[in-house]
PDB file of N, CA and C in Angstrom:
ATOM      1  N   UNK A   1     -45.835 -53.330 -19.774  1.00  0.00           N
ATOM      2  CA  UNK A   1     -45.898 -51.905 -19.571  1.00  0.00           C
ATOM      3  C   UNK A   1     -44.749 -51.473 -18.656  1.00  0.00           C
ATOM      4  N   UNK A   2     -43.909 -50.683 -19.238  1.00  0.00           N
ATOM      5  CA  UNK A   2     -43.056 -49.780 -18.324  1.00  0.00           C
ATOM      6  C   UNK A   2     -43.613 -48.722 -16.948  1.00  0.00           C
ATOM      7  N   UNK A   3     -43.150 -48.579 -16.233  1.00  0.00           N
ATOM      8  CA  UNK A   3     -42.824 -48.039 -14.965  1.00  0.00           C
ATOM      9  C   UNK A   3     -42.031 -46.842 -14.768  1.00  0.00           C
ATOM     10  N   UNK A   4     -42.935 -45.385 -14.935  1.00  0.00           N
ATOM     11  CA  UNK A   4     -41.927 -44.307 -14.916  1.00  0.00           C
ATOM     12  C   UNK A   4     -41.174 -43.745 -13.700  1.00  0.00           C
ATOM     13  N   UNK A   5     -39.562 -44.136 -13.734  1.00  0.00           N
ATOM     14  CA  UNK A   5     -39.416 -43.931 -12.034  1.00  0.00           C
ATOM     15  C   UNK A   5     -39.001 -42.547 -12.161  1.00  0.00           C
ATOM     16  N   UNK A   6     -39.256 -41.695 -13.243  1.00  0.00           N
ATOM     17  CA  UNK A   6     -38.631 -40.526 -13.296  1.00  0.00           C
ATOM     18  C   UNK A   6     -39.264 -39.612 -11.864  1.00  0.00           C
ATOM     19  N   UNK A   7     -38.681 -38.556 -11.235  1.00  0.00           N
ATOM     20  CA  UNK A   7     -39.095 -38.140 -10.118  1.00  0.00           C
ATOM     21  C   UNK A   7     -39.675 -36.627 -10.401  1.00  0.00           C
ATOM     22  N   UNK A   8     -40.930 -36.369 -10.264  1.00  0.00           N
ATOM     23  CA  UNK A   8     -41.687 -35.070 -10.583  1.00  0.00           C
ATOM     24  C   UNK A   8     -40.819 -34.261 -10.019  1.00  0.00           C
ATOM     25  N   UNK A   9     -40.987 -32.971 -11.157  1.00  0.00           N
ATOM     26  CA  UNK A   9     -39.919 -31.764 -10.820  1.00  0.00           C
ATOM     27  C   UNK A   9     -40.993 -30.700 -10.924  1.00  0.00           C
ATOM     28  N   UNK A  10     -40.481 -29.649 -10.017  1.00  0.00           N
ATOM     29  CA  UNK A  10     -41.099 -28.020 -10.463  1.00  0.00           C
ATOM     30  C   UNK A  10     -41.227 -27.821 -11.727  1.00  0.00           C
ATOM     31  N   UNK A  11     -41.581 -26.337 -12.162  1.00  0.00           N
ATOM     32  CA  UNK A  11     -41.671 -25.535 -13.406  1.00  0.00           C
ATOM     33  C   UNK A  11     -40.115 -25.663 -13.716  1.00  0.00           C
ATOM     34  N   UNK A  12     -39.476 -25.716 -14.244  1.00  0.00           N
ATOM     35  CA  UNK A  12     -37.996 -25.153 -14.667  1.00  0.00           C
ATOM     36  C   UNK A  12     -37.340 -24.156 -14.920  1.00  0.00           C
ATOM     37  N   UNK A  13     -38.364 -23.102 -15.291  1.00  0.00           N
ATOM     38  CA  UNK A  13     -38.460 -21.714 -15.630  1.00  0.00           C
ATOM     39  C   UNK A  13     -38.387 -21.211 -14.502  1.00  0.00           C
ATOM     40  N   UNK A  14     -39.178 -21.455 -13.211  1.00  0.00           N
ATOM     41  CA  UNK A  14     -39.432 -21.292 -11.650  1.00  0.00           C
ATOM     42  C   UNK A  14     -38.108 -21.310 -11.487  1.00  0.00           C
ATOM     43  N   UNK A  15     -37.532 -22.654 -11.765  1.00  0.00           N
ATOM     44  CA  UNK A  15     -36.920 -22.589 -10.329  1.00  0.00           C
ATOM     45  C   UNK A  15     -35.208 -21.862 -11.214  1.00  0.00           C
ATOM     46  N   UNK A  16     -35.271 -21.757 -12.480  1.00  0.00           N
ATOM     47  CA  UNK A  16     -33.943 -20.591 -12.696  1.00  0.00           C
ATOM     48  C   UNK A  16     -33.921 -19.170 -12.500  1.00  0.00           C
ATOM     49  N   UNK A  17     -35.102 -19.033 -12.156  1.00  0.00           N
ATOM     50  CA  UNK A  17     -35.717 -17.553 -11.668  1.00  0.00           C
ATOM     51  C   UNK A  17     -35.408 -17.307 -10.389  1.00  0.00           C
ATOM     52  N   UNK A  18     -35.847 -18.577  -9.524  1.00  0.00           N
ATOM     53  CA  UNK A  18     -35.440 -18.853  -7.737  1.00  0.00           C
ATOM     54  C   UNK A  18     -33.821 -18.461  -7.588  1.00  0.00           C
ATOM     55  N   UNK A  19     -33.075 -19.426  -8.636  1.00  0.00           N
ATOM     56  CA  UNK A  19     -31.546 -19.412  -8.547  1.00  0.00           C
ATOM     57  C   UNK A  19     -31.098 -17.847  -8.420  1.00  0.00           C
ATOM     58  N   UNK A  20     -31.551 -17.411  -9.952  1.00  0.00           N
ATOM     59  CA  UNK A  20     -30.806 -15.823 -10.309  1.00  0.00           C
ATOM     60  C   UNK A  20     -31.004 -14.985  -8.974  1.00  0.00           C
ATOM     61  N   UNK A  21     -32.221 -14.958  -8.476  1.00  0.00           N
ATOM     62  CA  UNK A  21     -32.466 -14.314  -6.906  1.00  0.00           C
ATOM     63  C   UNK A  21     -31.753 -14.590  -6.084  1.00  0.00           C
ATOM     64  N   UNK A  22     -31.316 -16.008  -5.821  1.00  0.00           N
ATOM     65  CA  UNK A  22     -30.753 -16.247  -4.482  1.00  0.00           C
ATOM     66  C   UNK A  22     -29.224 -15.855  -5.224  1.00  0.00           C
ATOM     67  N   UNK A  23     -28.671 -15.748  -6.396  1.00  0.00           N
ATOM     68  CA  UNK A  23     -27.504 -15.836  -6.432  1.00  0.00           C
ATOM     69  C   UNK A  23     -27.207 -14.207  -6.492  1.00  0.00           C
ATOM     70  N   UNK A  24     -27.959 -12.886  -7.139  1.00  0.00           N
ATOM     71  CA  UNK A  24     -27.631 -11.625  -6.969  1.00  0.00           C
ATOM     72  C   UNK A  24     -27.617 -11.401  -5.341  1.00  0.00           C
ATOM     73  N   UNK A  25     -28.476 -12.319  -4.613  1.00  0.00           N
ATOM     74  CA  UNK A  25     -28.834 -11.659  -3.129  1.00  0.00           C
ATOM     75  C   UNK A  25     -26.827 -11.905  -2.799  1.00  0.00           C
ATOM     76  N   UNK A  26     -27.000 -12.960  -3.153  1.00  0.00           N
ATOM     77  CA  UNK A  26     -25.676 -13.734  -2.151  1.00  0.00           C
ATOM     78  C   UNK A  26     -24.035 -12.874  -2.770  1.00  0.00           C
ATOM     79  N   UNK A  27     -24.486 -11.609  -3.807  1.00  0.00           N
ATOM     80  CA  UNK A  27     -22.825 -11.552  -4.020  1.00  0.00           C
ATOM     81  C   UNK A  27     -22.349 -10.165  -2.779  1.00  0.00           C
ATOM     82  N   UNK A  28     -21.034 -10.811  -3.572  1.00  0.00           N
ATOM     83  CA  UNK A  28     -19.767  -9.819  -1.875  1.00  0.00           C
ATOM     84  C   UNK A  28     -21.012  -8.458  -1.705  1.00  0.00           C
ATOM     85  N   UNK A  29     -20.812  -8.642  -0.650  1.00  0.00           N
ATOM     86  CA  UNK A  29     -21.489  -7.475   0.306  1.00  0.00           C
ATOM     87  C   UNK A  29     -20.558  -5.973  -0.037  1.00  0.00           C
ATOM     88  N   UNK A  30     -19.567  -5.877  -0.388  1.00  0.00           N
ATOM     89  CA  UNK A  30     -18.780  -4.839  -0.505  1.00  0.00           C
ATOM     90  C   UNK A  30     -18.714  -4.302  -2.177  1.00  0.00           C
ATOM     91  N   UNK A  31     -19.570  -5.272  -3.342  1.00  0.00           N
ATOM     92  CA  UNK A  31     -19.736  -4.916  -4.301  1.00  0.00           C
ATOM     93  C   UNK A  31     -21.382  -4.161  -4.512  1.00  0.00           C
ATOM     94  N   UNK A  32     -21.929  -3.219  -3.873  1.00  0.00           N
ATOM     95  CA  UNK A  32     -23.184  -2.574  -3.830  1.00  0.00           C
ATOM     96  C   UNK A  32     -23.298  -1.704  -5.166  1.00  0.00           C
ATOM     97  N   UNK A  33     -24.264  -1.877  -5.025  1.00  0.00           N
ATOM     98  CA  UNK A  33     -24.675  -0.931  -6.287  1.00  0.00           C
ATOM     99  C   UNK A  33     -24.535   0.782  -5.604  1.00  0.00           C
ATOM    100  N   UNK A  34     -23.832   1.379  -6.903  1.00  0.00           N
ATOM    101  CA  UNK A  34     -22.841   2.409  -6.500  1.00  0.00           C
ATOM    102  C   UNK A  34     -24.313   3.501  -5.936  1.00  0.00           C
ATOM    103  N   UNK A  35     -25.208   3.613  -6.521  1.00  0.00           N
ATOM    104  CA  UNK A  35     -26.273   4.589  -5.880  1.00  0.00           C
ATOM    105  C   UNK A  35     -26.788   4.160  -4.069  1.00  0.00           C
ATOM    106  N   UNK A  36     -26.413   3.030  -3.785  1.00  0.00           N
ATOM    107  CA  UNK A  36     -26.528   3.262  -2.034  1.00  0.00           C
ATOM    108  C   UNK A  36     -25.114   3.730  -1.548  1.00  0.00           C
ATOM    109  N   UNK A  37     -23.932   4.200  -2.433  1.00  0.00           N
ATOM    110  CA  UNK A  37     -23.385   4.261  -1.660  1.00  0.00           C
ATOM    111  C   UNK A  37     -23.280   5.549  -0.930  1.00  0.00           C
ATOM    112  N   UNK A  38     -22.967   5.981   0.053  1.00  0.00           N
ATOM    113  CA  UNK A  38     -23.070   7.598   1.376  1.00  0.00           C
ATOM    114  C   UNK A  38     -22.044   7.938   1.257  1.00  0.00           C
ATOM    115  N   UNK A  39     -21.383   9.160   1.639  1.00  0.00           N
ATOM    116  CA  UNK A  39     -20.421   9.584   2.229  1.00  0.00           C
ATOM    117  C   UNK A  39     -19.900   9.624   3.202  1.00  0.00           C
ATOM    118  N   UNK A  40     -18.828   9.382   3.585  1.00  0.00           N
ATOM    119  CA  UNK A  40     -18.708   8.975   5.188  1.00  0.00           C
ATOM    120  C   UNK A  40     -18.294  10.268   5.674  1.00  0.00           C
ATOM    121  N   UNK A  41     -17.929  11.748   5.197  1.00  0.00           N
ATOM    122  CA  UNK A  41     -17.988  13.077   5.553  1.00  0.00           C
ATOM    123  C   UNK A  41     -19.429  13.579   6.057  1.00  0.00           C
ATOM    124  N   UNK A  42     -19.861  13.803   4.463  1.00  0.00           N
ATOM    125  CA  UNK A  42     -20.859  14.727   4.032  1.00  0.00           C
ATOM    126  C   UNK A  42     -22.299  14.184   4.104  1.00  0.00           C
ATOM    127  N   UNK A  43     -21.932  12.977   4.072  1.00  0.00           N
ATOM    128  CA  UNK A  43     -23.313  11.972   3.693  1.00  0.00           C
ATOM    129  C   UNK A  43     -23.941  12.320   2.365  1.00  0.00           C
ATOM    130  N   UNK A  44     -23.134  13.010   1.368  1.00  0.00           N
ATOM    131  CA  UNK A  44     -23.753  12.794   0.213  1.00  0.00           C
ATOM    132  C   UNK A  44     -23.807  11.707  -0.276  1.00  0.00           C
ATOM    133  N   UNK A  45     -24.576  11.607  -1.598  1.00  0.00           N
ATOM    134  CA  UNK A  45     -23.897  10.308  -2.785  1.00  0.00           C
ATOM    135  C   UNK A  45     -23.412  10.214  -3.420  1.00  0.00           C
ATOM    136  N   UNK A  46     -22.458   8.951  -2.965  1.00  0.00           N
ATOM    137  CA  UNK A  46     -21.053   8.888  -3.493  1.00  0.00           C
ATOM    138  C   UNK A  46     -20.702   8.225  -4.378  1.00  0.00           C
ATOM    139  N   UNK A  47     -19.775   8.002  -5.262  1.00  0.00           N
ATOM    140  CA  UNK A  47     -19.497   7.598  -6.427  1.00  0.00           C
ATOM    141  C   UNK A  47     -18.940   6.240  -5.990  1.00  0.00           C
ATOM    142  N   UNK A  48     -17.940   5.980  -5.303  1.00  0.00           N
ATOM    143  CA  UNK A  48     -16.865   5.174  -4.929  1.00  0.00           C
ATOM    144  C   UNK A  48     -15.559   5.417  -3.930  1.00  0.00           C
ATOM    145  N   UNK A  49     -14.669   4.525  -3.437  1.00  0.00           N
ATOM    146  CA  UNK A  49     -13.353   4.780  -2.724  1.00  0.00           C
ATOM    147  C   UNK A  49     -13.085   5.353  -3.283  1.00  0.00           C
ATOM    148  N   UNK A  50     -12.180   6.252  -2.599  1.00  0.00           N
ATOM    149  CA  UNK A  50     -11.184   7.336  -2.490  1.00  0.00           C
ATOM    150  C   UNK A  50     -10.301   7.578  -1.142  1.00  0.00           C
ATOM    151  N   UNK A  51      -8.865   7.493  -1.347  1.00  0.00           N
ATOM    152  CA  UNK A  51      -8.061   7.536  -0.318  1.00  0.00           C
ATOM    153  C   UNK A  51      -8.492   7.052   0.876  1.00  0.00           C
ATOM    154  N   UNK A  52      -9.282   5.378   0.633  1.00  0.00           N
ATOM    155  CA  UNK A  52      -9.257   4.358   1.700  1.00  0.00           C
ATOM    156  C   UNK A  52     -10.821   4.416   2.149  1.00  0.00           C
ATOM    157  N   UNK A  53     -11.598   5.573   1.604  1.00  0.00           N
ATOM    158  CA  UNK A  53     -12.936   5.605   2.542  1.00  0.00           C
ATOM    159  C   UNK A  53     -13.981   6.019   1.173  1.00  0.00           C
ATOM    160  N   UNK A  54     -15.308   5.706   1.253  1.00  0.00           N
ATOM    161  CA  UNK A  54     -16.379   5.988   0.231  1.00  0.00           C
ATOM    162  C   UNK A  54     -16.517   7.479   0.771  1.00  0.00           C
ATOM    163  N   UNK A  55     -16.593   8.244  -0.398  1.00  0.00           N
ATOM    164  CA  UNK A  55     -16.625   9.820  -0.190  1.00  0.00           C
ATOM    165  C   UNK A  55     -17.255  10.208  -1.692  1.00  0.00           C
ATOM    166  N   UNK A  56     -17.749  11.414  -1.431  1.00  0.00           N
ATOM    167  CA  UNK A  56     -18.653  11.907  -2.503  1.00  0.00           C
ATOM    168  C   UNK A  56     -17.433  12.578  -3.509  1.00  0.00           C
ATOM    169  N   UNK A  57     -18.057  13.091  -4.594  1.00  0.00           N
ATOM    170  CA  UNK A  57     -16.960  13.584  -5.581  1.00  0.00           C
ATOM    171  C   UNK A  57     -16.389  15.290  -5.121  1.00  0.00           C
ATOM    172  N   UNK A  58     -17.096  15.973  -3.801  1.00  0.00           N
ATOM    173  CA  UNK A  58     -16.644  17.167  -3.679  1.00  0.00           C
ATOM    174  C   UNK A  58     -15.752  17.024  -2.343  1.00  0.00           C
ATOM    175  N   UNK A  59     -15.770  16.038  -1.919  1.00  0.00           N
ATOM    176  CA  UNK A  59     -15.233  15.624  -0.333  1.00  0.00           C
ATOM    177  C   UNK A  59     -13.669  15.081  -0.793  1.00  0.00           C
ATOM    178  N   UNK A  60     -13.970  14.790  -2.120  1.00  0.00           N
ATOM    179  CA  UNK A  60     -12.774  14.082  -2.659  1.00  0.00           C
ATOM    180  C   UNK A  60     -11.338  14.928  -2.838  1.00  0.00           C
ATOM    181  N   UNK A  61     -12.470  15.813  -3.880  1.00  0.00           N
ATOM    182  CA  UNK A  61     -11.381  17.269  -4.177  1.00  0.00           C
ATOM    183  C   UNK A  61     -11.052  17.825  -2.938  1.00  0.00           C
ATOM    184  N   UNK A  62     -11.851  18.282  -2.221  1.00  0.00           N
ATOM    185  CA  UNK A  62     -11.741  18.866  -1.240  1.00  0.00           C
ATOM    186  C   UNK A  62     -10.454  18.262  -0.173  1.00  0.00           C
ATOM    187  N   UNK A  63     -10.718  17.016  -0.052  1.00  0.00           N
ATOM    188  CA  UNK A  63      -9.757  16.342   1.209  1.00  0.00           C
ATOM    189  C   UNK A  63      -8.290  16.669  -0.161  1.00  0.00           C
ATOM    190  N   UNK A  64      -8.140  15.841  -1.041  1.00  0.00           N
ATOM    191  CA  UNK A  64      -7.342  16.499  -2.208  1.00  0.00           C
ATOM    192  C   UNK A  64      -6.311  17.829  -1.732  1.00  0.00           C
ATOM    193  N   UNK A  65      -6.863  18.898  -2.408  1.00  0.00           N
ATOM    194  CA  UNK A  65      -6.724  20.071  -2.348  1.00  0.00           C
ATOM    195  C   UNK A  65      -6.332  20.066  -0.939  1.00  0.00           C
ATOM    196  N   UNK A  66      -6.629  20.102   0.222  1.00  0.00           N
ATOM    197  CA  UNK A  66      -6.579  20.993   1.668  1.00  0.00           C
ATOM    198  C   UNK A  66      -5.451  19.810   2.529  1.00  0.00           C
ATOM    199  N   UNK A  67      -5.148  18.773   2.393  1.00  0.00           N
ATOM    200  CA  UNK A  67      -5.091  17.240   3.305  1.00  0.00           C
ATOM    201  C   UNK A  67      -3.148  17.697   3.718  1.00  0.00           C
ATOM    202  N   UNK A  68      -2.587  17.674   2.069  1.00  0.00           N
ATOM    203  CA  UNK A  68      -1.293  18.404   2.671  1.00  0.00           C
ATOM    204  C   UNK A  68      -0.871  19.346   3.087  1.00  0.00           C
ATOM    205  N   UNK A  69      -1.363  20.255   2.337  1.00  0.00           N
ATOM    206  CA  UNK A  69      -0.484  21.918   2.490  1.00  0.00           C
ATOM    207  C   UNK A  69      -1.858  22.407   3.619  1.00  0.00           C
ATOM    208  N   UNK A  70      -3.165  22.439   4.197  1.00  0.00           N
ATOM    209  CA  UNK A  70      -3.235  23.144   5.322  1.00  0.00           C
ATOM    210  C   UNK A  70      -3.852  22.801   6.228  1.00  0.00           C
ATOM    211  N   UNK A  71      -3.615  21.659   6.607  1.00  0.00           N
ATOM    212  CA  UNK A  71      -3.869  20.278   7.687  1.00  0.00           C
ATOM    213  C   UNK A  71      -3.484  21.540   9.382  1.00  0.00           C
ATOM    214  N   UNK A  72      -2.228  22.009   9.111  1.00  0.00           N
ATOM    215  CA  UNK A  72      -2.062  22.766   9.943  1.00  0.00           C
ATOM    216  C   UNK A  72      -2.759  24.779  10.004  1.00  0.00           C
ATOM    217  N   UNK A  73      -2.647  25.011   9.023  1.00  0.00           N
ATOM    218  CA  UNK A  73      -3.502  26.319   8.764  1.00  0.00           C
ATOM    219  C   UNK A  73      -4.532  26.341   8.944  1.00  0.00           C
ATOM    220  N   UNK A  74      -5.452  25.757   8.750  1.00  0.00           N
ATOM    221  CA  UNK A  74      -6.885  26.060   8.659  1.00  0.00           C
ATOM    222  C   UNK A  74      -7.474  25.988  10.365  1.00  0.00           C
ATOM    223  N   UNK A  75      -8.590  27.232  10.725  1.00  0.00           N
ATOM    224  CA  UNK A  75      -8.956  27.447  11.967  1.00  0.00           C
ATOM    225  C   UNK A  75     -10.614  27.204  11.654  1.00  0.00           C
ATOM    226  N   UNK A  76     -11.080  26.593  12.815  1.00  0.00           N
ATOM    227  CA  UNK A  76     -12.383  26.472  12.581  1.00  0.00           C
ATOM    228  C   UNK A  76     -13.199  27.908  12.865  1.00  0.00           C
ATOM    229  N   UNK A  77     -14.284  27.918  12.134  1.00  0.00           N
ATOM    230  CA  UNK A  77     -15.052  29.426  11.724  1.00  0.00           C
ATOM    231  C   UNK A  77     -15.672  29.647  13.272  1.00  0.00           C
ATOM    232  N   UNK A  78     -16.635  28.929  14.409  1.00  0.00           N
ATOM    233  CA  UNK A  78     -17.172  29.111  14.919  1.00  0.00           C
ATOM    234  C   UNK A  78     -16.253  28.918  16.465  1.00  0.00           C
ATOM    235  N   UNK A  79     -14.549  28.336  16.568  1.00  0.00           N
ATOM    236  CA  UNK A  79     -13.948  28.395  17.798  1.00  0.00           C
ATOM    237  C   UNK A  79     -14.363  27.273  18.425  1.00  0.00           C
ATOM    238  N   UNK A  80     -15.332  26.271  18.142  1.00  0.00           N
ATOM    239  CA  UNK A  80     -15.406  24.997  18.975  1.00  0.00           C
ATOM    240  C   UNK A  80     -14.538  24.103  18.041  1.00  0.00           C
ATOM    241  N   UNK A  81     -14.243  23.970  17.219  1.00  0.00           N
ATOM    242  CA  UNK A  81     -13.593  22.752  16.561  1.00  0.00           C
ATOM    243  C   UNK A  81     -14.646  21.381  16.696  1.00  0.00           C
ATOM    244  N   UNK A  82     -15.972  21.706  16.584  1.00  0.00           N
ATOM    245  CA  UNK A  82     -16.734  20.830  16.611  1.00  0.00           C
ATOM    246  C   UNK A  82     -18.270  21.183  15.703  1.00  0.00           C
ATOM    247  N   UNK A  83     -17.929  21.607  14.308  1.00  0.00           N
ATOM    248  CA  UNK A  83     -19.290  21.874  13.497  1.00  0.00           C
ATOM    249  C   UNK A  83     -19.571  20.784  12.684  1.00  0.00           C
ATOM    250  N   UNK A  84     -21.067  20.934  12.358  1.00  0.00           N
ATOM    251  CA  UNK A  84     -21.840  19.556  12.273  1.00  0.00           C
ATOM    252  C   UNK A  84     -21.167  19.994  10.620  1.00  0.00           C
ATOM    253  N   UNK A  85     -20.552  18.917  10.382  1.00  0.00           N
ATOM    254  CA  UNK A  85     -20.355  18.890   8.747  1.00  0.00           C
ATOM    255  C   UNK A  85     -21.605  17.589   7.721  1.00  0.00           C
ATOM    256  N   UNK A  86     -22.187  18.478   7.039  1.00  0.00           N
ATOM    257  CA  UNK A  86     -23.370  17.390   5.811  1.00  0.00           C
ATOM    258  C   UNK A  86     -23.373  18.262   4.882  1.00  0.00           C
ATOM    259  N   UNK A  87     -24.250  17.562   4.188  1.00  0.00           N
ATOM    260  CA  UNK A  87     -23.999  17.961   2.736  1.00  0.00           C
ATOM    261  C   UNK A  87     -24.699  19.521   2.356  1.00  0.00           C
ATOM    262  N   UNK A  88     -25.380  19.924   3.602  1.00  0.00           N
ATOM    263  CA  UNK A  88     -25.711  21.283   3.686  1.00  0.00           C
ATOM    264  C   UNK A  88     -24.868  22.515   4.132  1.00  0.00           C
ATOM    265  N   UNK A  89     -23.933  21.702   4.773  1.00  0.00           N
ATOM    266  CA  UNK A  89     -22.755  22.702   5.323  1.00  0.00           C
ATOM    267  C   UNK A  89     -21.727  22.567   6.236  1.00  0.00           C
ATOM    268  N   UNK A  90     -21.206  21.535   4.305  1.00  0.00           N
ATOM    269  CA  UNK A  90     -20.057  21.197   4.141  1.00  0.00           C
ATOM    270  C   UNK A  90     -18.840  22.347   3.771  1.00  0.00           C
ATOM    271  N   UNK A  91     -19.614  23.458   3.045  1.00  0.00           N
ATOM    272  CA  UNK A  91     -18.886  24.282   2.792  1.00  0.00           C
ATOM    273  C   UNK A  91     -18.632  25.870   3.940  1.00  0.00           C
ATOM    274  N   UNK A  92     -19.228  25.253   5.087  1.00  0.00           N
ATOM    275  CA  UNK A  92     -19.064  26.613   6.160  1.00  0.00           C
ATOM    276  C   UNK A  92     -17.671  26.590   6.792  1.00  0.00           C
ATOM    277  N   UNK A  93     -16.967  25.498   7.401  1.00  0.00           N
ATOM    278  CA  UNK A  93     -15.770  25.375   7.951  1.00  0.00           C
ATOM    279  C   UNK A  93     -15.092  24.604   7.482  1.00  0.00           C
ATOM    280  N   UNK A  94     -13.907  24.954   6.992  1.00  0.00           N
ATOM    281  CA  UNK A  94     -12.818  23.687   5.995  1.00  0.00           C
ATOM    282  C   UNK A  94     -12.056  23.403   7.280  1.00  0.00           C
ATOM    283  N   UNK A  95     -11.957  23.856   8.188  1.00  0.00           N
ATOM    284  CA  UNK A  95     -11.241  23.040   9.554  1.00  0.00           C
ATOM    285  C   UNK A  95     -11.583  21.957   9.861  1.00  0.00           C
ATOM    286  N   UNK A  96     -13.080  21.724  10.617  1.00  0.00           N
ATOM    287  CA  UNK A  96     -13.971  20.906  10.753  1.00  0.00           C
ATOM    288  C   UNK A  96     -14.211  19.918   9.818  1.00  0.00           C
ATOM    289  N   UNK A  97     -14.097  20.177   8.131  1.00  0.00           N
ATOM    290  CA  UNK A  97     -14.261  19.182   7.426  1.00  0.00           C
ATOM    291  C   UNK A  97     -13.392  18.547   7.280  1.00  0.00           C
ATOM    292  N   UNK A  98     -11.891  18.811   7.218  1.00  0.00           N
ATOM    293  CA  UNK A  98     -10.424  18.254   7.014  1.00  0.00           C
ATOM    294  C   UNK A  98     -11.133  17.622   8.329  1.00  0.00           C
ATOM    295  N   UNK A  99     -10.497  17.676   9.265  1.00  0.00           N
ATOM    296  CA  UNK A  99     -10.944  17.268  10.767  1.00  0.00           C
ATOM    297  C   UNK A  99     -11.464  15.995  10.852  1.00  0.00           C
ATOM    298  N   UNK A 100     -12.996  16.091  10.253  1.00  0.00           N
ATOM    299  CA  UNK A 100     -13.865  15.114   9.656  1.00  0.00           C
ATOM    300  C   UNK A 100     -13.424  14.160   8.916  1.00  0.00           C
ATOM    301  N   UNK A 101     -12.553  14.537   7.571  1.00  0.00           N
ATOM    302  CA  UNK A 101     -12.370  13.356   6.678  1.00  0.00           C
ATOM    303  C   UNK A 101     -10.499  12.880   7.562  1.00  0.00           C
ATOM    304  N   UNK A 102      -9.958  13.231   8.510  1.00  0.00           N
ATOM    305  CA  UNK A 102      -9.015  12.147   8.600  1.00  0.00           C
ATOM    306  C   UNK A 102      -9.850  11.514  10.153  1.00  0.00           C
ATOM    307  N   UNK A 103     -10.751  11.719  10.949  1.00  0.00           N
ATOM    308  CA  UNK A 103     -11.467  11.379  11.737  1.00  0.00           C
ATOM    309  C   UNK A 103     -12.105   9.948  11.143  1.00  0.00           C
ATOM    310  N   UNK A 104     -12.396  10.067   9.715  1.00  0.00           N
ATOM    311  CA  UNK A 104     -13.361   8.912   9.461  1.00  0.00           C
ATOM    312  C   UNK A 104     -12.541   7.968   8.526  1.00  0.00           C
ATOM    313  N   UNK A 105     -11.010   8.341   8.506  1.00  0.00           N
ATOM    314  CA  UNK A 105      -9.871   7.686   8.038  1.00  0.00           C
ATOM    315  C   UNK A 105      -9.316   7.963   6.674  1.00  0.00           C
ATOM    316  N   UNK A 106      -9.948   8.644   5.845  1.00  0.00           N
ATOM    317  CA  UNK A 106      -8.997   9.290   4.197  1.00  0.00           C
ATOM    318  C   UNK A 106      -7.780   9.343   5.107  1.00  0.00           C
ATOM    319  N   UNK A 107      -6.701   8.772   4.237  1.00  0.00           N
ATOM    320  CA  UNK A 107      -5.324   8.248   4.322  1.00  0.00           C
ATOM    321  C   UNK A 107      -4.684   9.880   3.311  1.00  0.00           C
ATOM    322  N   UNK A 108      -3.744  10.534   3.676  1.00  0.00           N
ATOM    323  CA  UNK A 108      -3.371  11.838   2.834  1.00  0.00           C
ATOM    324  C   UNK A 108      -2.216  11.203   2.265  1.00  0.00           C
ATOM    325  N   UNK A 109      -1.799   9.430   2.866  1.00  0.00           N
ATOM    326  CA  UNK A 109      -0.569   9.143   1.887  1.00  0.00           C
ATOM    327  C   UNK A 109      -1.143   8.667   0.617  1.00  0.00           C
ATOM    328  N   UNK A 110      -2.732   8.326   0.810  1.00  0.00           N
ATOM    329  CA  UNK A 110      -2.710   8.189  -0.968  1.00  0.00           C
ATOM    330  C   UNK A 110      -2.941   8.690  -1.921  1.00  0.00           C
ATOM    331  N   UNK A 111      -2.895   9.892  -1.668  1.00  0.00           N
ATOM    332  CA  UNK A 111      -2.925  10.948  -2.141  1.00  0.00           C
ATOM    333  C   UNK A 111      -1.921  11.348  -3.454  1.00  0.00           C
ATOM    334  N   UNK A 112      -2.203  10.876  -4.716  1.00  0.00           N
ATOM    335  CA  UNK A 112      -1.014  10.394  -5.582  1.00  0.00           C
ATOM    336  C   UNK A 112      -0.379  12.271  -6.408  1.00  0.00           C
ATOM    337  N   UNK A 113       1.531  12.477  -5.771  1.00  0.00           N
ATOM    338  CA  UNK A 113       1.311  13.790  -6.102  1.00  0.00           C
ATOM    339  C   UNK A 113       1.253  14.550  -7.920  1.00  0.00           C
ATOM    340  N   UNK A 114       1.671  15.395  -8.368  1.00  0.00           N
ATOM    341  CA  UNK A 114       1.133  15.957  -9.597  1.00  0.00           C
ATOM    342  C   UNK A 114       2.634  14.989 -10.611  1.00  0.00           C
ATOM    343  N   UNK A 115       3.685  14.864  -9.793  1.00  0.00           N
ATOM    344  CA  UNK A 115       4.942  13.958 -10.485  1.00  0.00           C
ATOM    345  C   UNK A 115       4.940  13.090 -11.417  1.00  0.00           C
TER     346      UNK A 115
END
């Protein structure tokens, strides 16, 4: 009579189930699933990078549009140069929000022009 030295294993099904878990937990931390990602302005939800920082799709246009031509023009509405910018009122002071998005680092050189 033979002697089975084979060595008892788990379910197999178990434990490729265990793997797939530990292996979605473990990927790059900087590849998130795009619905957690915030805005670093507005704190809306954001799609993806844009000019160096995660920003929502109106923060985008917005820094866009305002970042070259009135970086220097624009005056804040209330005279402190300090209004709470979110996604409720984002649209009260474009001073404060420019302000905001090179504060939290949008780069205006990448800003690719219409050429």
């Amino acid at each position: 009579m033979q002697t089975d030295h084979r060595v008892p294993t788990t379910n197999t099904a178990a434990m490729r189930q265990q793997h797939r878990k530990r292996s979605v937990s473990s990927v790059n931390p900087r590849k998130r699933d795009r619905h957690d990602l915030i805005c670093v302005v507005c704190h809306a939800p954001a799609m993806g990078y844009n000019f160096d920082q995660i920003t929502c799709e109106s923060c985008k246009a917005f820094f866009r549009r305002n970042a070259l031509t009135n970086a220097g023009k624009l005056k804040c509405r209330s005279g402190t140069d300090d209004c709470i910018i979110s996604l409720d009122t984002r649209k009260r002071c474009k001073a404060c929000r420019l302000k905001k998005c090179f504060d939290k680092g949008l780069r205006k050189e990448w800003i690719m022009s219409e050429e």
